[in-house]
Protein backbone atom coordinates (compact mmCIF):
# COMPACT_ATOMS: atom_id res chain seq x y z
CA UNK A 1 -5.33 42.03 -8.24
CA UNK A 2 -8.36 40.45 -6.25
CA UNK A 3 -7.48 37.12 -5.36
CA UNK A 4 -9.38 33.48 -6.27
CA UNK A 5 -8.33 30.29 -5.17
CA UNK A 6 -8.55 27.22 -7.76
CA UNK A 7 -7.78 23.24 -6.47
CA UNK A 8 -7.46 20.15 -8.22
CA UNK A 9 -6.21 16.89 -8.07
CA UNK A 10 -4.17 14.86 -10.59
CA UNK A 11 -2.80 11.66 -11.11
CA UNK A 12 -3.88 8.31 -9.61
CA UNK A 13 -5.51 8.14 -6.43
CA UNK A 14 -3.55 8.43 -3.20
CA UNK A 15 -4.96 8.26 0.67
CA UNK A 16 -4.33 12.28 1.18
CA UNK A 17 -6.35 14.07 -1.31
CA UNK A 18 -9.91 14.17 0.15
CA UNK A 19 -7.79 15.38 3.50
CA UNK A 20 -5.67 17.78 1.78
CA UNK A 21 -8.69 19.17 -0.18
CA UNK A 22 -10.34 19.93 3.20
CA UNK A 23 -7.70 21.15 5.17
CA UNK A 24 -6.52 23.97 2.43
CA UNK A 25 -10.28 24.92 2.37
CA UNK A 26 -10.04 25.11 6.41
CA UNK A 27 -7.00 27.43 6.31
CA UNK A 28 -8.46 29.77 3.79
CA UNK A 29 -11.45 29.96 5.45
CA UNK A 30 -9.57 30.67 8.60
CA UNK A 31 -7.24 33.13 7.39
CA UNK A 32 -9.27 35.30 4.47
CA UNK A 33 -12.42 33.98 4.37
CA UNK A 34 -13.51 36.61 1.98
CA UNK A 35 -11.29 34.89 -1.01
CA UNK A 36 -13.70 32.85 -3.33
CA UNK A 37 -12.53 28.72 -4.53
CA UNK A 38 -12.94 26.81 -7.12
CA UNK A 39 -12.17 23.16 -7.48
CA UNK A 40 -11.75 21.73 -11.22
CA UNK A 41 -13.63 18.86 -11.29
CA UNK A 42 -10.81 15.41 -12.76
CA UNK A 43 -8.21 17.37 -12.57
CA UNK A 44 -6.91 19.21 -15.81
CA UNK A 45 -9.75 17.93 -17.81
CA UNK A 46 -11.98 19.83 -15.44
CA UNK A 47 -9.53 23.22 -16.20
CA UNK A 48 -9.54 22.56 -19.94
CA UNK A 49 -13.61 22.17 -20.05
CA UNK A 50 -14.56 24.48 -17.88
CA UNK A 51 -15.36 22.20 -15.43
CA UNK A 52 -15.58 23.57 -12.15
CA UNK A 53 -17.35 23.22 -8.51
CA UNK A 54 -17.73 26.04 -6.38
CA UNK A 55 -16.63 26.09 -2.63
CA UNK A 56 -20.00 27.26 -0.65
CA UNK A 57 -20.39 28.57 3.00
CA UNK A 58 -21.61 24.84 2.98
CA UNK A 59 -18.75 23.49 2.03
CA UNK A 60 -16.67 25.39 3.90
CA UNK A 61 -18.73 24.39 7.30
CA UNK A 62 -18.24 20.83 6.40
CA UNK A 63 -14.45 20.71 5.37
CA UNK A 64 -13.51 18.57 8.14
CA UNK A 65 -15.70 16.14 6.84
CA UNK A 66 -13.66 15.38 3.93
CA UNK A 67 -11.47 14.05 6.50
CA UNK A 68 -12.87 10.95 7.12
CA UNK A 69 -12.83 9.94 3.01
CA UNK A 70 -10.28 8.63 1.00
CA UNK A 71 -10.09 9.24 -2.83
CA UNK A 72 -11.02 12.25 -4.27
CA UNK A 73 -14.35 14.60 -4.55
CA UNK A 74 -13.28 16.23 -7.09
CA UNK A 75 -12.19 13.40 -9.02
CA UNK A 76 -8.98 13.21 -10.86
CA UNK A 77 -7.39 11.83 -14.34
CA UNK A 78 -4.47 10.91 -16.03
CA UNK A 79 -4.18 14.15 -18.49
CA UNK A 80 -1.12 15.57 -20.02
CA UNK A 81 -0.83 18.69 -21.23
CA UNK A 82 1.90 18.32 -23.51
CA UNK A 83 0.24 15.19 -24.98
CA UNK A 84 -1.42 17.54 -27.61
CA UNK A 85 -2.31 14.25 -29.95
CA UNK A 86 -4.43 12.73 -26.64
CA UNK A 87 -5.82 15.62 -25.29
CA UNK A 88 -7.35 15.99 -29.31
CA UNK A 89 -8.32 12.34 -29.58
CA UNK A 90 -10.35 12.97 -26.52
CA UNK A 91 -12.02 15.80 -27.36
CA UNK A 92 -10.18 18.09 -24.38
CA UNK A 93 -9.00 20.75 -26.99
CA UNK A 94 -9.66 21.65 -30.40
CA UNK A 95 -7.64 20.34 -33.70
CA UNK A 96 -4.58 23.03 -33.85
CA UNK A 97 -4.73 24.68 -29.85
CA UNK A 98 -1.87 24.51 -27.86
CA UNK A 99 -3.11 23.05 -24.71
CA UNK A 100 -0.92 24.95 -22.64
CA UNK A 101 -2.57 28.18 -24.15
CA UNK A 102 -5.83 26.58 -23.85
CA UNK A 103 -5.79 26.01 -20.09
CA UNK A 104 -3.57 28.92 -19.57
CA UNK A 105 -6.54 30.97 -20.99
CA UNK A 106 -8.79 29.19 -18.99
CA UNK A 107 -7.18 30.10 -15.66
CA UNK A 108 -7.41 33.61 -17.12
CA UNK A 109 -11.13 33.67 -17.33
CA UNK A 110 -11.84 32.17 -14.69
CA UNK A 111 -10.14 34.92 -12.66
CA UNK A 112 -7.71 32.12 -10.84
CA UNK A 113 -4.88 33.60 -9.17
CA UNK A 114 -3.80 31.17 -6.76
CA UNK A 115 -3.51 27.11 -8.10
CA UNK A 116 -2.97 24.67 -5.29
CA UNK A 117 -1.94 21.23 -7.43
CA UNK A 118 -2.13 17.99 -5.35
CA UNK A 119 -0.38 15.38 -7.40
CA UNK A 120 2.72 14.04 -8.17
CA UNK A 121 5.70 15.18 -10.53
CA UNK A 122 4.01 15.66 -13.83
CA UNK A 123 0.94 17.24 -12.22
CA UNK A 124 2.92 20.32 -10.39
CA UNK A 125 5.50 20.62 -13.08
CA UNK A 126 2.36 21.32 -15.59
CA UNK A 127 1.40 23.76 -13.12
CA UNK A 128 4.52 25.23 -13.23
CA UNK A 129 4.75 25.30 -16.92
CA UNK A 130 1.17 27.29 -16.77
CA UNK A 131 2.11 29.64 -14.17
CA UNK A 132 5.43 30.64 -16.31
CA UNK A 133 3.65 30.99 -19.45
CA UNK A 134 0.73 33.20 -17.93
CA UNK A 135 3.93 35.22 -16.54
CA UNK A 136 5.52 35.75 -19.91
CA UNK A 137 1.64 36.85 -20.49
CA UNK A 138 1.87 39.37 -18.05
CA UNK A 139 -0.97 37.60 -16.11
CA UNK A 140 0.45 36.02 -12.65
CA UNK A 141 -0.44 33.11 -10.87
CA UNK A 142 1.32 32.27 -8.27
CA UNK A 143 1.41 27.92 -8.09
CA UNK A 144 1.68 25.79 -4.60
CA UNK A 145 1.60 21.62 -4.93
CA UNK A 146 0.86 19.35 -2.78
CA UNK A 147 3.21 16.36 -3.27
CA UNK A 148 1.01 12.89 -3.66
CA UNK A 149 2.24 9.70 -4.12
CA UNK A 150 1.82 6.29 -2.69
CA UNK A 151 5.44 5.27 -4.27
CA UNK A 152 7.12 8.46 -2.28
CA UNK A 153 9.54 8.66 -4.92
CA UNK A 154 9.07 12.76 -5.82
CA UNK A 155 12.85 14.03 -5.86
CA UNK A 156 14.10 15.66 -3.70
CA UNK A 157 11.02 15.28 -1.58
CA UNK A 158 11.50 13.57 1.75
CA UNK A 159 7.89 11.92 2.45
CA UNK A 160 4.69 11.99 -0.05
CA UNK A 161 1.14 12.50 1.16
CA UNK A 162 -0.57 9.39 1.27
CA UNK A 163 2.15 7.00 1.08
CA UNK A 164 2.41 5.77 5.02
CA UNK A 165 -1.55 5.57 4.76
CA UNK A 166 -0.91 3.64 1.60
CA UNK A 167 1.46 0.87 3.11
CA UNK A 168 -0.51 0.67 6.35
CA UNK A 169 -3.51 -0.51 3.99
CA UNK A 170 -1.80 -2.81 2.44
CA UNK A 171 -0.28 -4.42 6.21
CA UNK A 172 -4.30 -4.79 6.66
CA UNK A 173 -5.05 -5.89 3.52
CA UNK A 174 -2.46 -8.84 3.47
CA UNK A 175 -3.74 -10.22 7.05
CA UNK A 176 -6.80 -11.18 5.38
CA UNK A 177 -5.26 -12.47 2.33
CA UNK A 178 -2.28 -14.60 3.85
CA UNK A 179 -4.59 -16.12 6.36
CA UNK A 180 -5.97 -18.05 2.76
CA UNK A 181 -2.26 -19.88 3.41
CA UNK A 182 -3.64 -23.05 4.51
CA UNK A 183 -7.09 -23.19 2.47
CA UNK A 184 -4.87 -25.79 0.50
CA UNK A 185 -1.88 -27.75 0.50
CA UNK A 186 1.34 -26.44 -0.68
CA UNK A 187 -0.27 -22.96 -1.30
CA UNK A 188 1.93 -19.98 -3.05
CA UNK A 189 0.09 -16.74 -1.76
CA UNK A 190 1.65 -13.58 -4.21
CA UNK A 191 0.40 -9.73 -2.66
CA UNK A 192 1.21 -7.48 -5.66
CA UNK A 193 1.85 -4.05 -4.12
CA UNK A 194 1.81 -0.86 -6.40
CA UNK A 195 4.95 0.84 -7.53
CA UNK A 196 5.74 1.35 -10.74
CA UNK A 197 9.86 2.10 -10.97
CA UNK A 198 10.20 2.42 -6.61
CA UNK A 199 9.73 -0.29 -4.29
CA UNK A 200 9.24 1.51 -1.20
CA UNK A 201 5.68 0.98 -0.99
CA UNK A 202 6.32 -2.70 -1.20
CA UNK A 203 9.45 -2.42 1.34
CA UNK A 204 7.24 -0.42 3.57
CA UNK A 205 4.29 -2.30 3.26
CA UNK A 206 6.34 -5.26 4.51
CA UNK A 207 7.56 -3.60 7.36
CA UNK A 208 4.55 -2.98 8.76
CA UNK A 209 3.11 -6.18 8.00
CA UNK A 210 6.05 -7.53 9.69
CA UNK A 211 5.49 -5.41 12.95
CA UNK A 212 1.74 -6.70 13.41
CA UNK A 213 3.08 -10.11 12.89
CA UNK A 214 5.42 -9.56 15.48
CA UNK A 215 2.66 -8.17 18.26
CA UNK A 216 0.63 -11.10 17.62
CA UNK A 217 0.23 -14.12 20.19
CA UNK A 218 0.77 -17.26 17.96
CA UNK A 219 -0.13 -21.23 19.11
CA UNK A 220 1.62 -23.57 16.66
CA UNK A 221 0.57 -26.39 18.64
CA UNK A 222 -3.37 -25.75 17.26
CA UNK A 223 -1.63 -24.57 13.75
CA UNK A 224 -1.65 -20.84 14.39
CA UNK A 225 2.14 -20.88 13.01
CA UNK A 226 3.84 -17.72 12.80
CA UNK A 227 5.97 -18.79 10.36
CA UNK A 228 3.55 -19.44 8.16
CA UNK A 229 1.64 -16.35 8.26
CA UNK A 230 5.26 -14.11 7.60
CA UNK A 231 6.45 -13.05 4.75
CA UNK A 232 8.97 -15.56 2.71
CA UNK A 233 9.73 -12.92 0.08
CA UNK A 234 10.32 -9.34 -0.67
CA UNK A 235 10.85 -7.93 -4.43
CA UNK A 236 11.32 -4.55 -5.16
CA UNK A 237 12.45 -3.06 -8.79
CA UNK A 238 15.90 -1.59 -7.63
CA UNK A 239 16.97 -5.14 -6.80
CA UNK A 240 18.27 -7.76 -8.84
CA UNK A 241 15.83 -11.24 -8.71
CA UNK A 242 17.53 -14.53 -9.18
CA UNK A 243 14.83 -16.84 -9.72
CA UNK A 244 16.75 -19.73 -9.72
CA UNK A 245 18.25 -18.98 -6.43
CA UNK A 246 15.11 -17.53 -4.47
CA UNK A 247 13.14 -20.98 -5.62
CA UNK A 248 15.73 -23.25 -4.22
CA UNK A 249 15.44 -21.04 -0.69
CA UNK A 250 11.69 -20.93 -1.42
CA UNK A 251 11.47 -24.82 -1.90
CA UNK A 252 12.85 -25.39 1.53
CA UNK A 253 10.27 -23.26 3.07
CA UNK A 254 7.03 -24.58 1.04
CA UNK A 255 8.48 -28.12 1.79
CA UNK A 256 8.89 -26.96 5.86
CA UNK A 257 5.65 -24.75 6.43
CA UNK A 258 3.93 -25.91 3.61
CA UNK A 259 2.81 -22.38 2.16
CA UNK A 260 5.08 -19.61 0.67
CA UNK A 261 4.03 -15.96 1.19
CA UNK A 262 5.43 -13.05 -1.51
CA UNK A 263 5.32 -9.86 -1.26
CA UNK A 264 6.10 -8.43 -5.15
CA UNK A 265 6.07 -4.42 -6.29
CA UNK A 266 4.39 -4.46 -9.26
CA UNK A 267 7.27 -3.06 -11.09
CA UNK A 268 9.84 -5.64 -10.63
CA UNK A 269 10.95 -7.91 -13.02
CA UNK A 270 8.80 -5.85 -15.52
CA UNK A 271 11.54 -5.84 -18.31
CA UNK A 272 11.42 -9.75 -18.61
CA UNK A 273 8.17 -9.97 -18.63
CA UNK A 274 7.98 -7.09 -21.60
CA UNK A 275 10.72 -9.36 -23.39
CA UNK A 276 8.88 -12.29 -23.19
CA UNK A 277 5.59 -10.19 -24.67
CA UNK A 278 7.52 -8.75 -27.17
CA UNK A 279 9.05 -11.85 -28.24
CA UNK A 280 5.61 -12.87 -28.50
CA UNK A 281 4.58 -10.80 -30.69
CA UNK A 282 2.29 -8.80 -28.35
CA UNK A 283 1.89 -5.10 -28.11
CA UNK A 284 2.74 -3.17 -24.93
CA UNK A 285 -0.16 -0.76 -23.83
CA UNK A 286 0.71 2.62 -22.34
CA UNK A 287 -0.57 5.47 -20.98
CA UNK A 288 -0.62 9.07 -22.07
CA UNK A 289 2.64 9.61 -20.19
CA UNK A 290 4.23 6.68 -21.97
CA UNK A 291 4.55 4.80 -19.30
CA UNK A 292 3.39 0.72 -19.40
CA UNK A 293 0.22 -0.14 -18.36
CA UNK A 294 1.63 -2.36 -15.64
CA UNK A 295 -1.91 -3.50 -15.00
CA UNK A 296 -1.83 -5.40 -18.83
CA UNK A 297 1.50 -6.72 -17.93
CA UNK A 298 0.15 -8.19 -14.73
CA UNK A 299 3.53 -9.03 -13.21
CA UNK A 300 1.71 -10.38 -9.69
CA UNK A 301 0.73 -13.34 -11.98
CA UNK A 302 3.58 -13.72 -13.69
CA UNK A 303 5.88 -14.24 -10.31
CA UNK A 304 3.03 -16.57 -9.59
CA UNK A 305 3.44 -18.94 -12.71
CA UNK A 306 7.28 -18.60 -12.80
CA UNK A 307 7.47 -19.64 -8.95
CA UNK A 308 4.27 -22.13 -8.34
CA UNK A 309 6.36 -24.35 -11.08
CA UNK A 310 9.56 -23.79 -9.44
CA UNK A 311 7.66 -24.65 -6.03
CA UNK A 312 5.41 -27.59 -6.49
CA UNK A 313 2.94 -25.02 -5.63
CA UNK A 314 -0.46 -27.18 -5.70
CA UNK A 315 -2.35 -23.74 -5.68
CA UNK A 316 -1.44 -19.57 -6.05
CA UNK A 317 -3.59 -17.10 -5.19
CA UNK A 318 -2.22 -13.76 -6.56
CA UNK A 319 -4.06 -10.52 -4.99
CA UNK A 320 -3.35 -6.75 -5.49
CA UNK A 321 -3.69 -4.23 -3.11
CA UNK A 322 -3.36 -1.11 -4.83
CA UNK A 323 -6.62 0.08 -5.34
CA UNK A 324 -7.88 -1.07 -1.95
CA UNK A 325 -4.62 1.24 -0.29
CA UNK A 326 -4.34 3.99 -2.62
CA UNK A 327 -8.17 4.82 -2.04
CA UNK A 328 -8.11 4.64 1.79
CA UNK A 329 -8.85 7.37 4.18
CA UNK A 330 -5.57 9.43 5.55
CA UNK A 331 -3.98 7.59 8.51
CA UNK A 332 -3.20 9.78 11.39
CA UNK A 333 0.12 10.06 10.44
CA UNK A 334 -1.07 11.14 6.86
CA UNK A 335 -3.53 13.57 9.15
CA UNK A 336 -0.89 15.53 10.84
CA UNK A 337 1.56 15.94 7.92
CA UNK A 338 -1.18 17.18 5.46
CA UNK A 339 -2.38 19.34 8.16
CA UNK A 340 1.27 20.94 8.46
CA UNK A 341 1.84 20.94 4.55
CA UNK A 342 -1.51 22.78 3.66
CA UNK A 343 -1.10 25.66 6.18
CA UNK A 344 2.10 26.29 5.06
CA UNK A 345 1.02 26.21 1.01
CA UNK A 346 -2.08 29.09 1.82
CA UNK A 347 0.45 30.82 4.11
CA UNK A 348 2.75 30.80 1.29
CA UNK A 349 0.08 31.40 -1.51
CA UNK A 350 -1.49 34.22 -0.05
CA UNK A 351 2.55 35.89 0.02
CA UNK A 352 2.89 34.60 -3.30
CA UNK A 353 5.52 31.75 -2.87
CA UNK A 354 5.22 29.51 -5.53
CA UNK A 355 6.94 25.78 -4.98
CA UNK A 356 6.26 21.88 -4.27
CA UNK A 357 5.15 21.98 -0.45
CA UNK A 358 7.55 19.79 1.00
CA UNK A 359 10.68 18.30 3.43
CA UNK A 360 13.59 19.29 0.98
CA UNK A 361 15.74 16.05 1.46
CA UNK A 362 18.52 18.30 -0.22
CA UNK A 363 18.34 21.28 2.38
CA UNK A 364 18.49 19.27 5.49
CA UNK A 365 14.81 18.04 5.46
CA UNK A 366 13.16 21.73 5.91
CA UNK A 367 9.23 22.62 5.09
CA UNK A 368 9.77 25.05 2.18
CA UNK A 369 8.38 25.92 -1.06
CA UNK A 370 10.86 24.19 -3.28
CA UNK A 371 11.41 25.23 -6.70
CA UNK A 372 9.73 23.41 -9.38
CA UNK A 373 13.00 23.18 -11.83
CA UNK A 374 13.94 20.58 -9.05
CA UNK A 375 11.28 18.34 -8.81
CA UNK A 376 11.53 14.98 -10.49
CA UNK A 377 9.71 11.77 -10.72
CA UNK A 378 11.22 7.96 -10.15
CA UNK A 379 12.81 8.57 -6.89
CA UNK A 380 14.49 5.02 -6.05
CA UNK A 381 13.87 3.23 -3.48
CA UNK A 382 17.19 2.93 -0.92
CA UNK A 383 18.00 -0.69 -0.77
CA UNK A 384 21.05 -0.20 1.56
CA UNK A 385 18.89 1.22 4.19
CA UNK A 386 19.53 -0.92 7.30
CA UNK A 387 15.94 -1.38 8.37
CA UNK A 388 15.46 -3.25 4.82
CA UNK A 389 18.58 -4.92 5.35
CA UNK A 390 16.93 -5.83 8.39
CA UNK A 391 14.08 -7.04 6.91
CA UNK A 392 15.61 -9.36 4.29
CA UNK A 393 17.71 -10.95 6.97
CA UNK A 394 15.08 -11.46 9.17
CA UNK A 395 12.79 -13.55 6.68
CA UNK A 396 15.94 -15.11 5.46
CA UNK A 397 16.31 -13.57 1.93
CA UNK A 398 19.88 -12.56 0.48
CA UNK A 399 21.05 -9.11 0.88
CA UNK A 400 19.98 -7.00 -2.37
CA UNK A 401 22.28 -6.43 -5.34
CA UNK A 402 21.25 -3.33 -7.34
CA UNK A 403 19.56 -3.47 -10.57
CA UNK A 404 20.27 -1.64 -13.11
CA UNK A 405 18.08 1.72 -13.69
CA UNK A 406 14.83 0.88 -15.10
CA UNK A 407 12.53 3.10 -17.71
CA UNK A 408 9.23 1.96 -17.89
């Protein structure tokens, strides 16, 4: 069978995918040059329209340059192709298809052989789902994702494209936004950090805050006060928040520095908050995945009203960095382990491996194609880990009890 190379990208944004687009384009170019690409344009709504770019001797001249971008040139979007009543209700497949068939048919006309998925759990488990259906078909297609996620919580996948680029951004983003700690008295600053059920884009966002902070030279005697520009407060979903408790410790701190600084995943404390809604009455929006549209539920603000009472605070600024980190160009860390995922997924490809690209934490961290019956969503974040216990007990906050398992 003559090979052809499709691409897309799934999912929300994450700061590997213009990098990852380029550097699979680089390999194949390198290693059979002669093998046509396609990239669907958003994803599966590009593969279930027809929607499709095609990679040029341009293109493939210019690969590196993709390098230097964050987001995605082929765009992406949130579609699932087991959510048959969606995909309808937007017009993606007709009344009656089965929109597994439908893009399965797709991939069949368009002469694709080779699918290289760069998204997260749902994205390369559809992928999967298409490649064994086209089997039982007697069409193959051999499938190899790219794991993306700024949440790095893909089981049993070791480290995510995009996430170290991810928390990195949001270190840079919060030393603009906590120097606003003395633009009034008695401020409460809250940085909401993505993460839906996994904190360790929060945790590791801290951590590297924490590091700059610590390479800084500081002059309290002029007001430059470390302690004021550090982080009071870490909250991650796995953990269990007592309110009550953090505000007393948080009091003492506003009353001694005179600004508190919190750092808040934007999935924790989400069931309370949905309690309180639906006590109210109100409706909780979701997505086509049925998840929450945590962006409705605004918890950033909601830690900022429950502790600026608590706190005397005389003003809270709440700001989110998700879209500002998510949509960043690849750090070089990002650089060199997309570089070393995407050779190995055309290497693999062009054998006809099929897998999740990735350091199996489960087979001693090794590169490998692994399975796609294994791969899972909602990794949690490892509170116990001694550089978070570190962390905590550095900025003065309680060692973490576990929270029950949340489904959001």
């Amino acid at each position: 069978m003559t090979q052809k190379v499709a691409l897309l990208t799934a999912g929300g944004f994450a700061p590997c995918l213009s990098t990852a687009i380029g550097s699979l384009i680089s390999r194949y170019t390198e290693l059979a040059p002669e093998v046509p690409i396609i990239a669907y344009r958003n994803g599966y709504q590009g593969l279930l329209t027809g929607d499709a770019l095609e990679v040029t001797d341009e293109v493939r001249a210019n690969a590196d340059v993709l390098r230097r971008f964050g987001g995605s040139p082929i765009g992406n979007s949130r579609v699932k192709l087991t959510n048959t009543k969606d995909l309808v209700k937007r017009g993606l497949v007709p009344e009656g298809a089965d929109p597994l068939k439908f893009a399965a048919d797709r991939l069949v006309a368009d002469g694709v052989t080779i699918l290289h998925t760069i998204g997260g759990d749902d994205t390369n488990t559809t992928a999967a789902d298409l490649a064994q259906y086209l089997h039982e078909h007697d069409y193959e297609l051999t499938v190899v994702g790219l794991p993306k996620t700024i949440d790095n919580d893909i089981i049993p996948i070791r480290q995510s494209l995009g996430a170290d680029t991810a928390a990195e951004e949001g270190s840079q983003f919060a030393q603009n936004v906590l120097a606003e700690h003395n633009a009034s008295g008695r401020m409460l600053i809250v940085h909401e950090i993505m993460g839906r059920n996994c904190g360790w884009l929060t945790a590791a966002t801290a951590r590297k805050y924490r590091e700059w902070l610590d390479e800084q030279t500081w002059v309290p005697a002029i007001g430059l006060d470390k302690r004021a520009w550090d982080i009071h407060g870490v909250y991650v979903p796995e953990a269990v928040i007592d309110i009550a408790a953090e505000a007393q410790r948080l009091t003492a701190i506003m009353d001694e520095v005179g600004c508190v600084n919190l750092f808040i995943s934007e999935g924790a404390g989400v069931e309370s908050i949905v309690a309180e809604m639906e006590a109210a009455g109100e409706e909780i929006a979701r997505d086509a995945f049925g998840h929450i549209r945590l962006d409705k539920v605004n918890p950033g603000a909601w830690f900022g009203e429950q502790f600026a009472k608590k706190l005397g605070a005389e003003k809270t600024l709440v700001q989110k960095s998700g879209y500002f980190a998510r949509s960043a160009a690849s750090d070089q860390f990002d650089l060199d382990l997309i570089d070393t995922m995407a050779t190995f997924a055309v290497d693999a490809a062009l054998r006809g491996e099929p897998g999740l690209v990735g350091q199996d934490e489960e087979q001693g961290d090794e590169l490998r194609c692994i399975e796609f019956s294994r791969i899972k969503g909602g990794k949690p974040f490892d509170i116990g880990q001694d550089w978070y216990l570190d962390l905590l007990a550095a900025i003065g906050q309680a060692a973490p009890v576990a929270a029950p398992p949340a489904e959001h």
